[in-house]
N, C-alpha and C. Protein backbone atom coordinates (compact mmCIF):
# COMPACT_ATOMS: atom_id res chain seq x y z
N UNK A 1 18.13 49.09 36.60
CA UNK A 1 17.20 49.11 35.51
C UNK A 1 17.49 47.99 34.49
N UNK A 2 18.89 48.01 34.13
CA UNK A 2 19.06 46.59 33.62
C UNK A 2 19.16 45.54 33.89
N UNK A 3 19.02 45.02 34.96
CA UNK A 3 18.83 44.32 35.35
C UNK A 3 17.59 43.79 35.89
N UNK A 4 16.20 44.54 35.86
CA UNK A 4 14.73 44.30 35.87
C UNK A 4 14.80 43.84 34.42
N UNK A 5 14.97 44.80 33.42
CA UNK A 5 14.80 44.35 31.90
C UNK A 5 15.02 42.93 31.71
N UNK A 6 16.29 42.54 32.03
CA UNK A 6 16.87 41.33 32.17
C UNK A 6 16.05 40.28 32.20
N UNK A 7 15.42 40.73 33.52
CA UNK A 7 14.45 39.54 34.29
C UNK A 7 12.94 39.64 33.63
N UNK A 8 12.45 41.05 33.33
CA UNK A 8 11.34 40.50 32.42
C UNK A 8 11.31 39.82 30.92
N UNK A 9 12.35 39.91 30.25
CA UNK A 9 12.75 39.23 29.31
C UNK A 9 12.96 37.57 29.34
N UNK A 10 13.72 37.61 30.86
CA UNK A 10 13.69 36.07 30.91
C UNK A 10 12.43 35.70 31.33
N UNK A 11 11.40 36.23 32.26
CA UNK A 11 10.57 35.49 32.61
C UNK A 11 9.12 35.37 31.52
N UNK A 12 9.52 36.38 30.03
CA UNK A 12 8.92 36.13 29.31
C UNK A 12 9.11 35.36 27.87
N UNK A 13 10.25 34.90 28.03
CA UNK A 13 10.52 34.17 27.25
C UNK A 13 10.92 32.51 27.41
N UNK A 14 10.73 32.45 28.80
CA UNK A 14 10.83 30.79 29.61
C UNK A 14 8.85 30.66 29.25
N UNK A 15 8.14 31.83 29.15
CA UNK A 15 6.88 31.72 29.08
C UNK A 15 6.21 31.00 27.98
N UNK A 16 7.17 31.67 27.27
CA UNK A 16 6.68 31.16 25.42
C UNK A 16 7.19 30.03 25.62
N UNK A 17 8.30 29.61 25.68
CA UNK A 17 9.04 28.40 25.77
C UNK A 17 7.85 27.40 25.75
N UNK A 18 7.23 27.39 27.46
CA UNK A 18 6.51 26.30 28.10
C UNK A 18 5.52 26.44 26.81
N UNK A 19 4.79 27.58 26.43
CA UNK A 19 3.28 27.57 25.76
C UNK A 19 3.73 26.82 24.52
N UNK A 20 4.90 27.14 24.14
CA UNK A 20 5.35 26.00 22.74
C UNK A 20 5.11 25.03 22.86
N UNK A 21 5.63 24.05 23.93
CA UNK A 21 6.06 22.91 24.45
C UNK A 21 4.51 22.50 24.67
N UNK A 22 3.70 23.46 25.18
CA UNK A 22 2.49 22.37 25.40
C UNK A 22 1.41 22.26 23.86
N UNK A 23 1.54 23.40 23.10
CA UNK A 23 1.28 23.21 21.88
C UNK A 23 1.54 22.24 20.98
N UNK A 24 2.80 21.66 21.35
CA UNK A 24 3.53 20.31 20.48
C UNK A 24 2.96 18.93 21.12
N UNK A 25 2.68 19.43 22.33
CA UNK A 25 2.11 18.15 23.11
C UNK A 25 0.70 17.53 22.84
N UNK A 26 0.47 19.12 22.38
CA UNK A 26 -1.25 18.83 21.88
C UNK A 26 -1.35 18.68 20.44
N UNK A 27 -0.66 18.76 19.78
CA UNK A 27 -0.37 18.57 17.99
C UNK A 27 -0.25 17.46 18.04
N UNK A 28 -1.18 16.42 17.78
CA UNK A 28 -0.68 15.15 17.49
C UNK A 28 -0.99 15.29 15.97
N UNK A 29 -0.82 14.08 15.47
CA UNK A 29 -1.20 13.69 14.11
C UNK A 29 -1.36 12.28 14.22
N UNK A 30 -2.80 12.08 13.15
CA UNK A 30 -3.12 11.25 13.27
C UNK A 30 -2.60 10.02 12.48
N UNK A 31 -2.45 8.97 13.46
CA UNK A 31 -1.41 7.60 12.36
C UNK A 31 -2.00 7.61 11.42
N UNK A 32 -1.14 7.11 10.15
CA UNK A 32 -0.94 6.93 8.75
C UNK A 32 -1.66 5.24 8.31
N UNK A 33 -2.84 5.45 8.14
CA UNK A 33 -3.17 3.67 8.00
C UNK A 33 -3.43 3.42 6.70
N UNK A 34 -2.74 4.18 5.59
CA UNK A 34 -2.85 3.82 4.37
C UNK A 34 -2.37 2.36 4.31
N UNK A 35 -1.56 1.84 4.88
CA UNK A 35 -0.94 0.50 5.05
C UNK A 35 -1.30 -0.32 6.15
N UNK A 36 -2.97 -0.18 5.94
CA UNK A 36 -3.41 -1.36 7.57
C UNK A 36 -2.83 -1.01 8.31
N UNK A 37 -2.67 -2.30 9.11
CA UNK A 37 -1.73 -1.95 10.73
C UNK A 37 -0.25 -2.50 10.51
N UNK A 38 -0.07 -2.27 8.88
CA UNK A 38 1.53 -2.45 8.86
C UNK A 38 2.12 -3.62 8.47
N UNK A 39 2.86 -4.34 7.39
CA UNK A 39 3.26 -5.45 6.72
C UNK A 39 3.82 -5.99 8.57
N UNK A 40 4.66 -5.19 9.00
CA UNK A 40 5.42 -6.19 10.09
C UNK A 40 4.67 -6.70 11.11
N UNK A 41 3.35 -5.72 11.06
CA UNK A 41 2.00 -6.36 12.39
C UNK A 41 1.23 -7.65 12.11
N UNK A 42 1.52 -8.04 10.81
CA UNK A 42 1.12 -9.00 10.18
C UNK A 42 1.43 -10.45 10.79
N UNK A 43 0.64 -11.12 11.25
CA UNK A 43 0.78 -12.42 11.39
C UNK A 43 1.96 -13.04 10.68
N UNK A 44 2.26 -14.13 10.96
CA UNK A 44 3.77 -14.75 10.10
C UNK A 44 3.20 -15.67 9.16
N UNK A 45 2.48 -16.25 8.92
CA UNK A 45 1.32 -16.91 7.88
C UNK A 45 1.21 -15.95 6.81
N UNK A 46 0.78 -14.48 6.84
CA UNK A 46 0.28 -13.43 6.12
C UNK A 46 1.64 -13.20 5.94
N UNK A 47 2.15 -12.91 6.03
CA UNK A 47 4.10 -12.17 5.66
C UNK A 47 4.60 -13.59 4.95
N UNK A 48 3.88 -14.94 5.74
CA UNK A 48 4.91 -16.11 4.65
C UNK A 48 4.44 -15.86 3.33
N UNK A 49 2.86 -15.73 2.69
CA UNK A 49 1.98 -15.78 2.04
C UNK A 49 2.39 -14.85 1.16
N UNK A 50 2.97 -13.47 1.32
CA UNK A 50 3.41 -12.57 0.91
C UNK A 50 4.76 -12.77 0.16
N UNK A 51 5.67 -13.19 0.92
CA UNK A 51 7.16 -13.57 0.91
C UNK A 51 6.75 -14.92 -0.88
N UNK A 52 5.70 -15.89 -0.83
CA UNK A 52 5.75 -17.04 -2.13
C UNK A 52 5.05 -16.03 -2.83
N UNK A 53 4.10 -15.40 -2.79
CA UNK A 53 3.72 -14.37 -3.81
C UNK A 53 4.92 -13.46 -4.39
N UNK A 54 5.47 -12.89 -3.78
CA UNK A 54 6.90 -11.99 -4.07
C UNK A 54 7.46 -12.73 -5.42
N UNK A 55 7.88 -14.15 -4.93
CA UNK A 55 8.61 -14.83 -6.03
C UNK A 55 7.78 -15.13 -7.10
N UNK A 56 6.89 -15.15 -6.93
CA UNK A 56 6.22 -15.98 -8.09
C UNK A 56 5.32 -15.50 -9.16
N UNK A 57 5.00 -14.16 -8.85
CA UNK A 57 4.26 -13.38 -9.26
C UNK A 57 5.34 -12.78 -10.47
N UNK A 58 6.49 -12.09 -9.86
CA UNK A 58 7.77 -11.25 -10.72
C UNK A 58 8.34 -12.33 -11.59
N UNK A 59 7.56 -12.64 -12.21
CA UNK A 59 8.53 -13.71 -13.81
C UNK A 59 9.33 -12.82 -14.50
N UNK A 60 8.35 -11.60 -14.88
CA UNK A 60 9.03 -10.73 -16.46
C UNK A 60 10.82 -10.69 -16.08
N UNK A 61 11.11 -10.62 -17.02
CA UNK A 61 12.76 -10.63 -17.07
C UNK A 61 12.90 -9.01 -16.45
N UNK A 62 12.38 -8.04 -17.02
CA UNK A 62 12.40 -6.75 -16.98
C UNK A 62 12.47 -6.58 -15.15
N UNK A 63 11.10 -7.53 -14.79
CA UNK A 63 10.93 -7.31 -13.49
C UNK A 63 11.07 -8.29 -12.47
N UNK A 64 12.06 -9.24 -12.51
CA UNK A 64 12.49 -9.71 -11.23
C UNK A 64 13.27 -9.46 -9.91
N UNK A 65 13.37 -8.04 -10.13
CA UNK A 65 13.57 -7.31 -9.18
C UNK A 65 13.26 -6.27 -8.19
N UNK A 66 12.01 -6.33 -9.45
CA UNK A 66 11.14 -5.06 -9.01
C UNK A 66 10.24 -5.92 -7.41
N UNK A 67 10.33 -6.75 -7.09
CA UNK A 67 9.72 -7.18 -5.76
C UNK A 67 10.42 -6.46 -4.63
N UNK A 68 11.74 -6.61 -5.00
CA UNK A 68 12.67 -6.15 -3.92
C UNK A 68 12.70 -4.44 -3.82
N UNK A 69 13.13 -3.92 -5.35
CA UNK A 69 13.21 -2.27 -5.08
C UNK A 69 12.14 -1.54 -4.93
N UNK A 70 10.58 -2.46 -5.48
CA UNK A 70 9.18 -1.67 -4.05
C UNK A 70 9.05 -2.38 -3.16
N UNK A 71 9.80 -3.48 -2.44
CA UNK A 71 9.13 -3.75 -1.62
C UNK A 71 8.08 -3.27 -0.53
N UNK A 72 8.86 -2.34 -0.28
CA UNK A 72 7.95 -1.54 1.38
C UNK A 72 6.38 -1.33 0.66
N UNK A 73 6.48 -0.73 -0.97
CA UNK A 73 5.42 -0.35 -1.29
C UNK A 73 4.47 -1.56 -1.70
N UNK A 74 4.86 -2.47 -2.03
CA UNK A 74 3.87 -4.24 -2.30
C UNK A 74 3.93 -4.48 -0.76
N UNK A 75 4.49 -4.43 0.27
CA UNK A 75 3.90 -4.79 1.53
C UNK A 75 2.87 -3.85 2.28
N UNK A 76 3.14 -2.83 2.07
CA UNK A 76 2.37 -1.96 2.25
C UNK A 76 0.86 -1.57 1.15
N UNK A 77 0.67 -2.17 0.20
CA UNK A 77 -0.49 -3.09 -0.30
C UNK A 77 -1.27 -4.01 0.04
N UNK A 78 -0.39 -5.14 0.25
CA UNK A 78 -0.53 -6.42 1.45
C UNK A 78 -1.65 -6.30 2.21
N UNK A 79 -0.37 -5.60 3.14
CA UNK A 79 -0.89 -4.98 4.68
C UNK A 79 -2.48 -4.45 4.67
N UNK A 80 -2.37 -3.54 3.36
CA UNK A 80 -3.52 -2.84 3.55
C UNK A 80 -4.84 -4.09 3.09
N UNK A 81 -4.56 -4.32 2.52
CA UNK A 81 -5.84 -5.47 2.16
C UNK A 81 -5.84 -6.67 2.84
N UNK A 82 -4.76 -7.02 3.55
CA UNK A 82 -4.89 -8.13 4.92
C UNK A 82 -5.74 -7.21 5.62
N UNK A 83 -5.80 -6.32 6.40
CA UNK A 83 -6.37 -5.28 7.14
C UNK A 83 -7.77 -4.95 7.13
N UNK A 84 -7.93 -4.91 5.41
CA UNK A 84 -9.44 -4.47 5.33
C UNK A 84 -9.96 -6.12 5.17
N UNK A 85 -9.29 -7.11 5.26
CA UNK A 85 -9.97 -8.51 4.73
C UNK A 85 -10.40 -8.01 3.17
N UNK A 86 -9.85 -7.37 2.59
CA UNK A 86 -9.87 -7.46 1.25
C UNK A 86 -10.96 -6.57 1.20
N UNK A 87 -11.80 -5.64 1.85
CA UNK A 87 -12.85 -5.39 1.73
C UNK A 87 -14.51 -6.21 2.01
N UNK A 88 -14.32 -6.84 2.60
CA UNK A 88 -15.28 -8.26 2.19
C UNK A 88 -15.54 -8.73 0.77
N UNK A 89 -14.41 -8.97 -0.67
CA UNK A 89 -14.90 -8.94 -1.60
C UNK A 89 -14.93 -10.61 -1.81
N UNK A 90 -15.92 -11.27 -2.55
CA UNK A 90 -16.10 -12.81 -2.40
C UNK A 90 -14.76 -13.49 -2.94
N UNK A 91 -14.30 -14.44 -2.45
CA UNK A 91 -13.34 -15.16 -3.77
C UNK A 91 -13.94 -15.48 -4.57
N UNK A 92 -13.11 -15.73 -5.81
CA UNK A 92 -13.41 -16.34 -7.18
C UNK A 92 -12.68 -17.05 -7.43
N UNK A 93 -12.15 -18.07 -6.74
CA UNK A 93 -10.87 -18.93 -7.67
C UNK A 93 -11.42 -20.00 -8.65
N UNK A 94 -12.55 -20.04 -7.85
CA UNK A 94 -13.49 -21.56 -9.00
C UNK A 94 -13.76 -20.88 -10.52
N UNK A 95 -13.77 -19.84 -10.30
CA UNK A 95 -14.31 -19.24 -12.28
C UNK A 95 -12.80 -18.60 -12.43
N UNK A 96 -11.77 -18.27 -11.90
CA UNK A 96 -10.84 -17.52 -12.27
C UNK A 96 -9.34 -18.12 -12.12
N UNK A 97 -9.27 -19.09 -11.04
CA UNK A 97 -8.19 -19.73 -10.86
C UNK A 97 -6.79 -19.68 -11.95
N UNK A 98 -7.15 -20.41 -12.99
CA UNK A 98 -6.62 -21.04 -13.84
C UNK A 98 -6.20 -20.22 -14.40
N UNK A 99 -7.12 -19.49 -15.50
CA UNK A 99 -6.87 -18.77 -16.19
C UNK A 99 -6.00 -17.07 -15.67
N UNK A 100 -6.14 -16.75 -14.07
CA UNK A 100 -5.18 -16.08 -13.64
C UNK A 100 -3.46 -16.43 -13.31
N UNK A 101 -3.72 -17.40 -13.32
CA UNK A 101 -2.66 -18.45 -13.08
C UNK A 101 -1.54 -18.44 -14.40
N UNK A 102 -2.26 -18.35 -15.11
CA UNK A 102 -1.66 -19.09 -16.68
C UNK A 102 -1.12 -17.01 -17.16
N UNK A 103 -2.54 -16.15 -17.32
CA UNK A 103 -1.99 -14.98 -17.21
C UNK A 103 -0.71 -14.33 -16.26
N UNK A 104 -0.76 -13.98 -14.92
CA UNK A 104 0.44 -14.01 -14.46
C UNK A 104 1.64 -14.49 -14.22
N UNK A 105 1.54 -15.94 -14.84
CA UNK A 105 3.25 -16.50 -15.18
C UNK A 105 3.50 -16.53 -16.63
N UNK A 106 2.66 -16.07 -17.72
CA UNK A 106 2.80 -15.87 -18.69
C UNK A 106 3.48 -13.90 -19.25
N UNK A 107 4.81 -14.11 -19.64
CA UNK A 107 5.44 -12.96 -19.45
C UNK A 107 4.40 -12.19 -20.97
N UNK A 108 4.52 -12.55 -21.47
CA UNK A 108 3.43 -12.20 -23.04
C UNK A 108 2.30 -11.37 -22.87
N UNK A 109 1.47 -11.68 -21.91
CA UNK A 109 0.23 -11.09 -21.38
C UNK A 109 0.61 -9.71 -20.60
N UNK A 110 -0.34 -9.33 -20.79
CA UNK A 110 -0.28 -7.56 -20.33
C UNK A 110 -1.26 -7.71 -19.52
N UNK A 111 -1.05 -6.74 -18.18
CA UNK A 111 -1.40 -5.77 -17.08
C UNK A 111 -3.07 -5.79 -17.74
N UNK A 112 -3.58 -5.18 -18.74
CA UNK A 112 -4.74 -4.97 -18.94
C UNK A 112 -5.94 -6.49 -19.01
N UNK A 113 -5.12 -7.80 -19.96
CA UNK A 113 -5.96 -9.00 -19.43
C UNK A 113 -5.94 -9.17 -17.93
N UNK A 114 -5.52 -8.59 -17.13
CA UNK A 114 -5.54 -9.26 -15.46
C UNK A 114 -6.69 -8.43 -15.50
N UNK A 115 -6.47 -7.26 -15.33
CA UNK A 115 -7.92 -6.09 -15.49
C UNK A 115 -8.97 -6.51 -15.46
N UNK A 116 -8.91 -7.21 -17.06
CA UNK A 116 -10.69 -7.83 -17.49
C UNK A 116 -10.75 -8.84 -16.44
N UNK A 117 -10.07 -9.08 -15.67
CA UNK A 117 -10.78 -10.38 -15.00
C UNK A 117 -11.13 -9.99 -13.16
N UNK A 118 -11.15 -8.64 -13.23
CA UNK A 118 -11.75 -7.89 -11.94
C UNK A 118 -13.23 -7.32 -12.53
N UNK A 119 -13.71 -7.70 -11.06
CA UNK A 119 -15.21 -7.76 -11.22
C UNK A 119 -15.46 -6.46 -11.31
N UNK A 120 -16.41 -5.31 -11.25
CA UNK A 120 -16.90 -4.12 -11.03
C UNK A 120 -16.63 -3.96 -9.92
N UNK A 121 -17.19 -4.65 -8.80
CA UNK A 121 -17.25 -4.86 -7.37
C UNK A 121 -15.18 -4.56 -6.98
N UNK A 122 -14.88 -5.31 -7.46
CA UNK A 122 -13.50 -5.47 -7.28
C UNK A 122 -13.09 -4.10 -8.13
N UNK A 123 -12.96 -3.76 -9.26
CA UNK A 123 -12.82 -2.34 -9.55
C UNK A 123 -13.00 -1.38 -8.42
N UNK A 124 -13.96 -1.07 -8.22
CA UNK A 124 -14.44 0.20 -7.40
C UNK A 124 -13.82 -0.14 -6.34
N UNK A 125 -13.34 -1.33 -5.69
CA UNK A 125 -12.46 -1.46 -4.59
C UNK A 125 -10.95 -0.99 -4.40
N UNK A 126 -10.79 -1.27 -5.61
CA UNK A 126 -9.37 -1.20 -5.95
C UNK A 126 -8.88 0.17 -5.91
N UNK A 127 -10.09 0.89 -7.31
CA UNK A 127 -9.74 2.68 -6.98
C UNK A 127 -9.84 3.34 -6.19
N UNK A 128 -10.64 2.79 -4.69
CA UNK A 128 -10.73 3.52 -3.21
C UNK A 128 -9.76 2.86 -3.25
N UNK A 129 -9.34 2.12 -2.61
CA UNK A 129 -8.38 1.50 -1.35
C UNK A 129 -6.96 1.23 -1.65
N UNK A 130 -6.47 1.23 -2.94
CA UNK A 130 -5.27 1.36 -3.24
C UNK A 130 -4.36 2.77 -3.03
N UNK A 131 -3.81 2.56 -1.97
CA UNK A 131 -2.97 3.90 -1.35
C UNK A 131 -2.14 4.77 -2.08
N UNK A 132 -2.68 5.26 -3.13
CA UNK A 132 -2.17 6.69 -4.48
C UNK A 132 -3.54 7.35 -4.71
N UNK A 133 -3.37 8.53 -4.69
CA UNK A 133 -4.27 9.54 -4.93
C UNK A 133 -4.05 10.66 -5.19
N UNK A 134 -4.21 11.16 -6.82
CA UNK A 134 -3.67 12.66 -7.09
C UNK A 134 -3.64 13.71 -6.31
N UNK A 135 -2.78 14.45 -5.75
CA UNK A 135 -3.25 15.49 -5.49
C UNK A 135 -3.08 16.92 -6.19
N UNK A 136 -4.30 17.70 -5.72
CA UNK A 136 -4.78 18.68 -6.77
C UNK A 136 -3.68 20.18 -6.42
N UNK A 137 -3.46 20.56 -7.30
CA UNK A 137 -2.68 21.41 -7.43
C UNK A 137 -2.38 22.37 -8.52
N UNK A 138 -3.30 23.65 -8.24
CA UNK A 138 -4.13 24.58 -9.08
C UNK A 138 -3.12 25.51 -10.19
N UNK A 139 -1.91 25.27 -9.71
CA UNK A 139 -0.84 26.31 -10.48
C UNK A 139 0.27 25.33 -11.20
N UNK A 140 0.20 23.76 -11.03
CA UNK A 140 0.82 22.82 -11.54
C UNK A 140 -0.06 22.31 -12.86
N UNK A 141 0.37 21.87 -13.93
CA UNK A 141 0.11 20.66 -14.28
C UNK A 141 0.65 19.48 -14.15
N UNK A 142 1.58 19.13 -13.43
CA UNK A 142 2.28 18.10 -13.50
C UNK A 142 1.24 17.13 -12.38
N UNK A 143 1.05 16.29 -12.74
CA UNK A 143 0.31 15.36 -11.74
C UNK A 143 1.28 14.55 -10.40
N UNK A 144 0.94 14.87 -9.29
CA UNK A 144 1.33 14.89 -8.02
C UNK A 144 0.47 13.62 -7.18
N UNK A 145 1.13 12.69 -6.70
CA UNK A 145 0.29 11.87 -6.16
C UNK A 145 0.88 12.01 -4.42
N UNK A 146 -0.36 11.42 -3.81
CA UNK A 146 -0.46 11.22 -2.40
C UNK A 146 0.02 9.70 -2.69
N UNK A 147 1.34 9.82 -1.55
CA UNK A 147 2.25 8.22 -1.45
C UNK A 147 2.50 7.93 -2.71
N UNK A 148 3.34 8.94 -3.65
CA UNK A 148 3.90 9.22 -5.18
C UNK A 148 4.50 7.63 -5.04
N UNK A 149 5.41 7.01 -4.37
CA UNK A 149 6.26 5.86 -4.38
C UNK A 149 5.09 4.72 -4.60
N UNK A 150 3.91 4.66 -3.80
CA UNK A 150 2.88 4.09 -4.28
C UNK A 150 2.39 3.55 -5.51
N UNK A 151 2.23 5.20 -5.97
CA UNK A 151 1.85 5.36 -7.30
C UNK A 151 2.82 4.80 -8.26
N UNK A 152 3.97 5.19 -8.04
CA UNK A 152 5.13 4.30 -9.19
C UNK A 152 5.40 3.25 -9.01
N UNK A 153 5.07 2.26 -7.77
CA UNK A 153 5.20 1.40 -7.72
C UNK A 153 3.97 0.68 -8.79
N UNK A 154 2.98 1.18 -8.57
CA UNK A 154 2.05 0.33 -8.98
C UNK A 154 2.10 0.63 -10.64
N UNK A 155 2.75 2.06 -11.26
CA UNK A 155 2.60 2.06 -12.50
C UNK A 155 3.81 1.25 -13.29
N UNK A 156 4.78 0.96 -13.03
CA UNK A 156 6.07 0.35 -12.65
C UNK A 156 5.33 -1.37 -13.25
N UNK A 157 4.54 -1.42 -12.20
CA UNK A 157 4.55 -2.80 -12.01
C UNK A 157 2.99 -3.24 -12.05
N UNK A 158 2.42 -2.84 -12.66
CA UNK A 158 0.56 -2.70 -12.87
C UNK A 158 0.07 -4.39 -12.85
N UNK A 159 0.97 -4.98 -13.50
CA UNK A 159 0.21 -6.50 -13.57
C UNK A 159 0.96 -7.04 -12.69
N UNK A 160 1.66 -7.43 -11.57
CA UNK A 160 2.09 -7.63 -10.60
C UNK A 160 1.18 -7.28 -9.88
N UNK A 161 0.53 -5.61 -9.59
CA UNK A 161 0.14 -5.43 -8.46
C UNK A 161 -1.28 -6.04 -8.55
N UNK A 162 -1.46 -6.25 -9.92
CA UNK A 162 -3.17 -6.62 -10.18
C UNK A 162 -2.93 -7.86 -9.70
N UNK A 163 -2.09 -8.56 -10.13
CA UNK A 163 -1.65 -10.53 -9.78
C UNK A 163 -2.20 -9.93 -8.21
N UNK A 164 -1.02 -9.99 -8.03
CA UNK A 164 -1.24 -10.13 -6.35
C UNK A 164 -2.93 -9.73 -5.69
N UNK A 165 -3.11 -8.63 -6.37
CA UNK A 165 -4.45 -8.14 -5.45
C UNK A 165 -5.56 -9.60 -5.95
N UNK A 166 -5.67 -10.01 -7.00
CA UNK A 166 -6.84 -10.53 -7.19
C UNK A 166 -6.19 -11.96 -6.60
N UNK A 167 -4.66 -13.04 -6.42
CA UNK A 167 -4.58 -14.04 -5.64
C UNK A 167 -5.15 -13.35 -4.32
N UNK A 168 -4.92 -12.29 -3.84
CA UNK A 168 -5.10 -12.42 -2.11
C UNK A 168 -6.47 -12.46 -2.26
N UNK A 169 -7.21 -11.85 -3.15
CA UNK A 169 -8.70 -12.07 -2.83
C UNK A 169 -9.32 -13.36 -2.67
N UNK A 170 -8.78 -13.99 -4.07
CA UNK A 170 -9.47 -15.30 -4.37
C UNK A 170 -8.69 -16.13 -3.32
N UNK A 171 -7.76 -16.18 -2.52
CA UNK A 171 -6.90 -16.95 -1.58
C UNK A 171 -7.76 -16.51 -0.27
N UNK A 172 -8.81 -16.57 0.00
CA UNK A 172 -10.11 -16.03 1.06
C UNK A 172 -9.25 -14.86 2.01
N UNK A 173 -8.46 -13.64 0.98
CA UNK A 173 -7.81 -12.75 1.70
C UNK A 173 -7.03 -13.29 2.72
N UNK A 174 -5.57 -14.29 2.40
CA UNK A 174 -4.82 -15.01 2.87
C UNK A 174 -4.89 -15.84 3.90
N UNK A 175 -6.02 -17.25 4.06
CA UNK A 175 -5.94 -18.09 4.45
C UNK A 175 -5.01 -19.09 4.73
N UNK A 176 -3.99 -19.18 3.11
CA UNK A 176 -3.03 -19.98 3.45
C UNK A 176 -1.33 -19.46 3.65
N UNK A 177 -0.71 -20.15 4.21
CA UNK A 177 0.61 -19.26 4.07
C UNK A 177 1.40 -19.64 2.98
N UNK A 178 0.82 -19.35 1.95
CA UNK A 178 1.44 -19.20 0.28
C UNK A 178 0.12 -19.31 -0.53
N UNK A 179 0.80 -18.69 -1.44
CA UNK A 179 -0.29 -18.36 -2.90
C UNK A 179 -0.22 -19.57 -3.49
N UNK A 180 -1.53 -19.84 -3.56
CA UNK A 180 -2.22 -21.23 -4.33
C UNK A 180 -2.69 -20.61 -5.71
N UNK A 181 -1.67 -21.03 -6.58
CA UNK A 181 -1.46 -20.90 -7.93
C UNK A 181 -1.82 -22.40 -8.56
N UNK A 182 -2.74 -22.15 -9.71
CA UNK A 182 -3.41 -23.59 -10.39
C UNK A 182 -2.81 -24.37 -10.90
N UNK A 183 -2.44 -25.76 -10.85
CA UNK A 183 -1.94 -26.59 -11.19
C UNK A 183 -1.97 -26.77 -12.99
């Protein structure tokens, strides 16, 4: 008798086993493309382009380091707007060049003049496609973001991330391999 028990026990529990096993097989999840197809899938032109932006963008004293301790999260920006081609949004370097130029190596200027110099078009791009998004959470107040490291990266570093987004635009969403900053 104990030894039937035995055996229906094992042959019902090698049962579950398999039904697990094919349950996990069928659980996929779907890839994560908040970050395009990935800073490292990136062409080596687009990663050089990235790599002279890195330096040149981080003047503030406060933040010449901050390239390095978000990195993953400014490549993973990059990535994402190499990916979408920026959205199709037009360049502007002929009306904006200069004067972005002079703002982002100017440590004096604040995060909010880069702002004024995004179009509407470019706004509404920015608040879709930039990879942070609250999430809602009915018994919290504390505000919770989707890709939180995202989010601090970009609050961290707001006129950096604006520099960069509006060179890659006006740079025909990285044509060249380095940021063409105005003479």
């Amino acid at each position: 008798m104990k030894m039937r028990t035995l055996s229906v026990v094992a042959v019902v529990l090698s049962a579950l086993s398999v039904d697990a096993a094919q349950l996990r097989a069928r659980a996929t999840q779907e890839p994560d493309t908040a970050c395009g197809k990935g800073f490292e899938n990136l062409v080596q032109g687009s990663q050089d382009y990235y790599r002279t932006a890195a330096v040149e963008l981080f003047k503030h004293p406060l933040h010449t380091m901050d390239n390095a301790t978000f990195e993953q999260e400014f490549e993973c920006w990059f990535a994402s707007m190499c990916t979408t081609k920026c959205g199709g949004l037009p360049p502007l370097a002929e009306q904006r060049k200069k004067s972005l130029t002079d703002m982002c190596s100017n440590v004096a200027d604040d995060w909010l003049k880069i702002w004024n110099l995004f179009t509407q078009e470019e706004v509404k791009w920015f608040k879709a496609n930039y990879p942070s998004a609250p999430v809602e959470d009915a018994e919290s107040d504390n505000k919770i973001f989707y890709k939180q490291a995202m989010e601090t990266a970009k609050e961290v570093n707001k006129k950096e991330v604006l520099c960069l987004t509006l060179f890659t635009i006006d740079d025909e969403c990285v044509k060249w391999p380095y940021i063409r900053l105005s003479k």
